[in-house]
Each structure stands twice: as C-alpha cells, then as structure tokens.
Protein backbone atom coordinates (compact mmCIF):
# COMPACT_ATOMS: atom_id res chain seq x y z
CA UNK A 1 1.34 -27.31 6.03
CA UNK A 2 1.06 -23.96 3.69
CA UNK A 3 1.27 -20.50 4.47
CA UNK A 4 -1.28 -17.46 3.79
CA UNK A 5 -0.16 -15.82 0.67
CA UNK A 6 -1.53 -12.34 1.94
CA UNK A 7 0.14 -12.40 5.61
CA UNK A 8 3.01 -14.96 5.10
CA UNK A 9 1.41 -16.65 8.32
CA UNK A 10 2.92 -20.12 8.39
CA UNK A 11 1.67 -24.06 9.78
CA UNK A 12 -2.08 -23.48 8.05
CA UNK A 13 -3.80 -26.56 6.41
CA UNK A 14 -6.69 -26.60 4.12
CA UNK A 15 -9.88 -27.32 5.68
CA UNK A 16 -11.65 -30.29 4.60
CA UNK A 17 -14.51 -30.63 6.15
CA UNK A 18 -15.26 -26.68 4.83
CA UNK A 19 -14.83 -27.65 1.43
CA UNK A 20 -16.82 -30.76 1.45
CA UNK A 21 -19.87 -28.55 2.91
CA UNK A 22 -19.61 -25.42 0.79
CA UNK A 23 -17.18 -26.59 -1.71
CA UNK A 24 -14.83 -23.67 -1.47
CA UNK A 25 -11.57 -24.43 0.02
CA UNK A 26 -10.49 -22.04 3.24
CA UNK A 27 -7.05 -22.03 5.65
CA UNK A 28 -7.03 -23.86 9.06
CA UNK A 29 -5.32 -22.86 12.11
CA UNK A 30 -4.24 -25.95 13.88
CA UNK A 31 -2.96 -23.88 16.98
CA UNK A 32 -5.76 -21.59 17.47
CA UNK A 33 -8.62 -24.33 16.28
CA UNK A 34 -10.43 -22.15 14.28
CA UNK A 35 -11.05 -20.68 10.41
CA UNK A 36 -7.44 -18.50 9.26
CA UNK A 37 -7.90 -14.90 9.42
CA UNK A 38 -5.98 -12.41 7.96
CA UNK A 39 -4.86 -9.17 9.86
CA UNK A 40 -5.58 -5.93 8.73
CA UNK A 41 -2.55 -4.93 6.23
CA UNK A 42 -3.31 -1.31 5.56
CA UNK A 43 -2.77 -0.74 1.82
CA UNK A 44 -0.32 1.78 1.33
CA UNK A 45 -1.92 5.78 0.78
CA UNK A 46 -0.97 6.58 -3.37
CA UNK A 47 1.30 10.09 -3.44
CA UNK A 48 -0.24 12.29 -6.24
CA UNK A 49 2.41 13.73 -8.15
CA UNK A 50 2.62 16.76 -10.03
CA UNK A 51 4.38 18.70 -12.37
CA UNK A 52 5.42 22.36 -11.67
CA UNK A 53 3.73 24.95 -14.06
CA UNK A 54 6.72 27.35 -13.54
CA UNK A 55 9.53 25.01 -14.32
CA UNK A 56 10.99 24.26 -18.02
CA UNK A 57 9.02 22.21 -19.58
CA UNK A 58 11.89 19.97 -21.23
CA UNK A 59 13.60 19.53 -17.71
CA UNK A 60 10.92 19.20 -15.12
CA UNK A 61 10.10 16.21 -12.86
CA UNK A 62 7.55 15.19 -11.06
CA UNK A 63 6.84 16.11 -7.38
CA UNK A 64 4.70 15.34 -5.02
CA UNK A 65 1.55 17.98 -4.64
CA UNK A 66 2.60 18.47 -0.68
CA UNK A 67 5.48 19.47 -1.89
CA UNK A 68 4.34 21.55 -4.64
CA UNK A 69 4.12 25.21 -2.95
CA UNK A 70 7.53 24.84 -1.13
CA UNK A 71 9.04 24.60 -4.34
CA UNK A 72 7.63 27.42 -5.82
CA UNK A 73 8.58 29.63 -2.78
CA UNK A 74 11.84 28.49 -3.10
CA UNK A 75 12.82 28.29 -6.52
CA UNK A 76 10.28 30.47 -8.40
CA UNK A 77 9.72 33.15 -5.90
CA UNK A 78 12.16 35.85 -5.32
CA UNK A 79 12.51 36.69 -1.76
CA UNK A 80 13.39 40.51 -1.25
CA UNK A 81 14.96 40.92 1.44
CA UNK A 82 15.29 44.55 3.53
C-alpha cells in the first residue's frame, strides 16, 4: 500500500493493468474500485506586499497593499481634531 503524495490519502496501490496498457503508472483505490483522484486543494491566494513611500527608507518593512492606506491614515496623516 502507498499513499498520494498530493492529498496524504492512504491504502492506494499502483495499478497494473494501467501501466501495462498505457505504460504510465496511476494510484488504485481498492475501497472505492476505481482510478485515485485527488480533491481539489485550493492553492493558497499570494499577499502582495508593499513598501510605504512615506516611511524612512532605512527602517521600513514591508506590508501588505490592503493594508497599505490604513497605515498612512494612521501614521502619516495628521488628524485635526475640533
């Protein structure tokens, strides 16, 4: 028995009969009778980062674009209050 490397699905064999017809090699399901498939695993969503134009340029990080305008309206901006 092996496992899917891409789902950790356990108790697969190689099918034989597959590979002697096509000669690529795919993963059996013994339970289900049938060719393994893999679930959808959604891939996760890359954050673009940023750098603020306003902050010093020797100390500033990276943050997130979404996050971007918050921090200039709170650090950057000065709020008058009346």
């Amino acid at each position: 028995m092996v496992d899917c490397k891409k789902c950790k699905v356990s108790d697969l064999t190689w099918d034989q009969t597959y590979h002697e017809n096509t000669g690529q090699w795919r993963l059996y399901d013994p339970a289900k009778e049938q060719p393994h498939k893999c679930p959808v695993i959604p891939k996760p969503i890359p954050v673009k980062m940023t750098v603020c134009p306003k902050c010093n340029p020797l100390t500033r990080k990276p943050i997130s674009a979404k996050k971007l305008q918050d921090h200039i309206k709170k650090e950057h901006i000065d709020w008058v209050e009346e």
